[in-house]
C-alpha atoms as a PDB file:
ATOM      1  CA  UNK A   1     -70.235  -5.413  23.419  1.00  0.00           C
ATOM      2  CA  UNK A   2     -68.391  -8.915  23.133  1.00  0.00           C
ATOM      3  CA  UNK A   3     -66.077 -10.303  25.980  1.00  0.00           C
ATOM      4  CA  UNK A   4     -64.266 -12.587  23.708  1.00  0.00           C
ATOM      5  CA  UNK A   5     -64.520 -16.327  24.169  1.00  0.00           C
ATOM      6  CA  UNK A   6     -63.894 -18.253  27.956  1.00  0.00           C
ATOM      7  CA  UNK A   7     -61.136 -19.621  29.049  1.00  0.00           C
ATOM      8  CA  UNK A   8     -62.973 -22.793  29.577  1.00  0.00           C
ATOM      9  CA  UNK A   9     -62.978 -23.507  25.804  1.00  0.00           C
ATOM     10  CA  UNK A  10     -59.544 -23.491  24.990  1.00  0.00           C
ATOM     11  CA  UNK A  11     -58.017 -27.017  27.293  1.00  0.00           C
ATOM     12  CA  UNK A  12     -56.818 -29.307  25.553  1.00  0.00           C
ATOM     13  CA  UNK A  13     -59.114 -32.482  24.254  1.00  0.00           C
ATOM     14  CA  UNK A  14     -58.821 -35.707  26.451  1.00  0.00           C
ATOM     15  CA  UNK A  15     -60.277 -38.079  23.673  1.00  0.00           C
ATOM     16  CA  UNK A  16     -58.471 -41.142  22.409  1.00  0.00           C
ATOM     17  CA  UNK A  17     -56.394 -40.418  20.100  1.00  0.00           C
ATOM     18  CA  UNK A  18     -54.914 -43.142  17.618  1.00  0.00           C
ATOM     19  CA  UNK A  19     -51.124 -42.916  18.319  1.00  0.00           C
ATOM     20  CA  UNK A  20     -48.634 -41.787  15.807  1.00  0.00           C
ATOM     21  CA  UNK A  21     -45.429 -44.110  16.811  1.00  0.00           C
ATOM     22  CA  UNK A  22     -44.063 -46.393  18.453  1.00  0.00           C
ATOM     23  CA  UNK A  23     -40.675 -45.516  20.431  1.00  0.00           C
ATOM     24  CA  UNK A  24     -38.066 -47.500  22.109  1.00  0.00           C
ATOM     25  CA  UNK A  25     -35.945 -46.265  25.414  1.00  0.00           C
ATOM     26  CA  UNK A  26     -33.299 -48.653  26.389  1.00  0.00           C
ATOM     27  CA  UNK A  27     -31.959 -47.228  29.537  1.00  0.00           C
ATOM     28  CA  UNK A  28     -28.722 -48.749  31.996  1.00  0.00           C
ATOM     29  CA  UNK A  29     -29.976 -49.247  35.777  1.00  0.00           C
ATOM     30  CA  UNK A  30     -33.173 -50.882  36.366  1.00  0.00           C
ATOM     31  CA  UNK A  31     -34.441 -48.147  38.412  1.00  0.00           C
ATOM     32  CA  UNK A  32     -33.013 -43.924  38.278  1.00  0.00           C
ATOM     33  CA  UNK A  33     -33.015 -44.295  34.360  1.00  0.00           C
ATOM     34  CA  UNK A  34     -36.768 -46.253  33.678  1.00  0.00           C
ATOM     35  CA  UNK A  35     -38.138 -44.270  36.427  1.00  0.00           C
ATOM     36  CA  UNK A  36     -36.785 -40.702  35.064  1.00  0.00           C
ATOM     37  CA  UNK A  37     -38.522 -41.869  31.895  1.00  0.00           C
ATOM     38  CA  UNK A  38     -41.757 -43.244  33.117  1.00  0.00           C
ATOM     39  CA  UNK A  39     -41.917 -39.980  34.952  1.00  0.00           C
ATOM     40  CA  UNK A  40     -41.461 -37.588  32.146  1.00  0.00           C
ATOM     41  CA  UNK A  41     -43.943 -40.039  30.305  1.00  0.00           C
ATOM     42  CA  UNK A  42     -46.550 -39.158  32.256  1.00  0.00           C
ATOM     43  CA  UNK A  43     -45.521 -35.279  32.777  1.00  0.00           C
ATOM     44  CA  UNK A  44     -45.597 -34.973  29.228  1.00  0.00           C
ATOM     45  CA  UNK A  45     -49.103 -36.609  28.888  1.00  0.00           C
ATOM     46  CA  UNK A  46     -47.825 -38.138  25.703  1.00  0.00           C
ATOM     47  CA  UNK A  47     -50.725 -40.260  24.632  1.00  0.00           C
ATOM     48  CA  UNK A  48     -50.325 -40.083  21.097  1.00  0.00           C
ATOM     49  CA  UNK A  49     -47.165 -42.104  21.013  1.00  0.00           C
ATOM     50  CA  UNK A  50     -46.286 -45.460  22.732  1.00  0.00           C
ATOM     51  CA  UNK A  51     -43.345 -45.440  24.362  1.00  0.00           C
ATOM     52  CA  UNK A  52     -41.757 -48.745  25.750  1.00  0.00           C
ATOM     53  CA  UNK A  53     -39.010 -48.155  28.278  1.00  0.00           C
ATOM     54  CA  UNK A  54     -36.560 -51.343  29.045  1.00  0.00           C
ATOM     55  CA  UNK A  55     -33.875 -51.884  31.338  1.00  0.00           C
ATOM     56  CA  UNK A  56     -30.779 -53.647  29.607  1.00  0.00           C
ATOM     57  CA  UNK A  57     -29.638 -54.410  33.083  1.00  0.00           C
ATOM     58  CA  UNK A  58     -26.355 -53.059  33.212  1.00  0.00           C
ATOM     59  CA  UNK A  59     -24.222 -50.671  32.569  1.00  0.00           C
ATOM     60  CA  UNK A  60     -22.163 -52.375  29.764  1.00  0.00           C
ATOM     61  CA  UNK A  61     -22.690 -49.688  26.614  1.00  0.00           C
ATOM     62  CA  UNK A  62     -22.889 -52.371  24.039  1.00  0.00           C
ATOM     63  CA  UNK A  63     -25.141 -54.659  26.118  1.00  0.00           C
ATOM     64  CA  UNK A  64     -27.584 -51.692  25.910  1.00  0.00           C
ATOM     65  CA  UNK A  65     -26.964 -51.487  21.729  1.00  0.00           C
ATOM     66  CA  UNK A  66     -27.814 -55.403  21.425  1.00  0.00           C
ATOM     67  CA  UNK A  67     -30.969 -55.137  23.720  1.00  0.00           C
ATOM     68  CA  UNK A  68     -32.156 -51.947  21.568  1.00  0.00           C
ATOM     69  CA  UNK A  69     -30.983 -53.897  18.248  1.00  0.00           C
ATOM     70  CA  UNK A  70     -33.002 -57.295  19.514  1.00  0.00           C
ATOM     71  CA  UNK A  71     -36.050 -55.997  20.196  1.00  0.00           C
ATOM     72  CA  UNK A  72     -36.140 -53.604  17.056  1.00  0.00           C
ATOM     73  CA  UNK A  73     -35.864 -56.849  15.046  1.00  0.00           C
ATOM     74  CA  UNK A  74     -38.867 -58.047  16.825  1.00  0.00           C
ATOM     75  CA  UNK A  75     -41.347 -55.443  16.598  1.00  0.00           C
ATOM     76  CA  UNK A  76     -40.266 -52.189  14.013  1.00  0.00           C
ATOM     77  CA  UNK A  77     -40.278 -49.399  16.316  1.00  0.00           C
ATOM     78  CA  UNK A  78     -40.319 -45.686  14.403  1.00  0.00           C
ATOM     79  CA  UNK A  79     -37.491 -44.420  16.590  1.00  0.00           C
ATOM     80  CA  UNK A  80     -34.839 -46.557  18.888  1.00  0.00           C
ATOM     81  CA  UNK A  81     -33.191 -44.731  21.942  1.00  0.00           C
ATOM     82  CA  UNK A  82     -29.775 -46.118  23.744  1.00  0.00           C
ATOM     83  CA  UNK A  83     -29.325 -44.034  26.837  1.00  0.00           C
ATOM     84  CA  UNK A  84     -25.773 -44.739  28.508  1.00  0.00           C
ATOM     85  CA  UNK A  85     -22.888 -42.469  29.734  1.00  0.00           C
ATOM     86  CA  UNK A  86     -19.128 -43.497  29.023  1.00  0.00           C
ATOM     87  CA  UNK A  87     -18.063 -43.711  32.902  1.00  0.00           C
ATOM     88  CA  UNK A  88     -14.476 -44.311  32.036  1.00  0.00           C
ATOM     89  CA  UNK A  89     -14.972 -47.230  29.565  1.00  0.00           C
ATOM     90  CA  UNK A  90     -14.227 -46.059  26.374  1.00  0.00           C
ATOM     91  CA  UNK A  91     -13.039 -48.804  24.308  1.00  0.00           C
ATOM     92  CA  UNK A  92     -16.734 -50.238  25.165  1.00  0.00           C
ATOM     93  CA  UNK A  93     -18.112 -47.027  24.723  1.00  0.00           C
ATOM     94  CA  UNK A  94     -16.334 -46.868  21.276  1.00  0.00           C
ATOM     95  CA  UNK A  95     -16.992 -50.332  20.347  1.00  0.00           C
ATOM     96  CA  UNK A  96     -20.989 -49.743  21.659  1.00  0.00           C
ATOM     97  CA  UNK A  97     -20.658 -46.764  19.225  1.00  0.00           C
ATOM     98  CA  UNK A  98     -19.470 -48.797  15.820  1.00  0.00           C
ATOM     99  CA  UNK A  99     -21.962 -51.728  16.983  1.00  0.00           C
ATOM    100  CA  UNK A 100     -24.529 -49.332  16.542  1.00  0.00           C
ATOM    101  CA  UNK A 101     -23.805 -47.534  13.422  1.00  0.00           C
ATOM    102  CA  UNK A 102     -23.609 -51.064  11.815  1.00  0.00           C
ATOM    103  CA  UNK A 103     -26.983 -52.320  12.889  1.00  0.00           C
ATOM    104  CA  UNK A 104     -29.260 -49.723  11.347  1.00  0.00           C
ATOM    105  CA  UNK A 105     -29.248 -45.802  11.387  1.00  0.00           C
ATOM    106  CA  UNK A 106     -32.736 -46.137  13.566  1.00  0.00           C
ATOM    107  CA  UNK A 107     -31.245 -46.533  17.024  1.00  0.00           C
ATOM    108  CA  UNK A 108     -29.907 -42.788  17.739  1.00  0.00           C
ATOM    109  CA  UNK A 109     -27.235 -42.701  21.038  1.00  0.00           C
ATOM    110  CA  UNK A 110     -27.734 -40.453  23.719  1.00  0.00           C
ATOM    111  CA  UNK A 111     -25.319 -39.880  26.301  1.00  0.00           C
END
């Protein structure tokens, strides 16, 4: 009579794995925001993507749009993230908005 196969066989592999892409977070505060990120970084074990994390220092919406914009031109990341919230500034939150739309349809807003 078979038991089926352990338990033991079925965790996950911790080889190296070549990674798949290269992502770009560009977060406000130089602290709650990267270290949310880094945190769910390592939570999520993601070790088959890079994912580089900056602080645009600030909370100017369109400061955060250049940064992401500037260092896409230096190194072609797959995907570029812009994580602000509006916190009653909307004409910079609109104009952070249109900035972004112009530069390429890579860098994806997230409020």
């Amino acid at each position: 009579m078979s038991r089926g196969k352990s338990t033991n066989n079925l965790k996950r592999s911790s080889e190296n794995k070549n990674p798949r892409g290269d992502l770009l977070i560009v977060v406000e505060g130089e602290q709650t925001e990267y270290n949310y990120f880094e945190s769910l970084k390592r939570e999520l074990k993601l070790s088959t993507i890079k994912i580089k994390i900056v602080s645009a220092n600030g909370g100017d919406p369109l400061e955060i749009v250049t940064t992401a914009y500037n260092l896409y031109r230096q190194k072609q990341y797959d995907q570029v993230f812009c994580i602000f919230d509006d916190d009653n500034k909307p004409e910079k939150y609109k104009q952070a908005l249109s900035t972004a739309k112009g530069y390429n349809k890579d860098i994806i807003l997230n409020l």
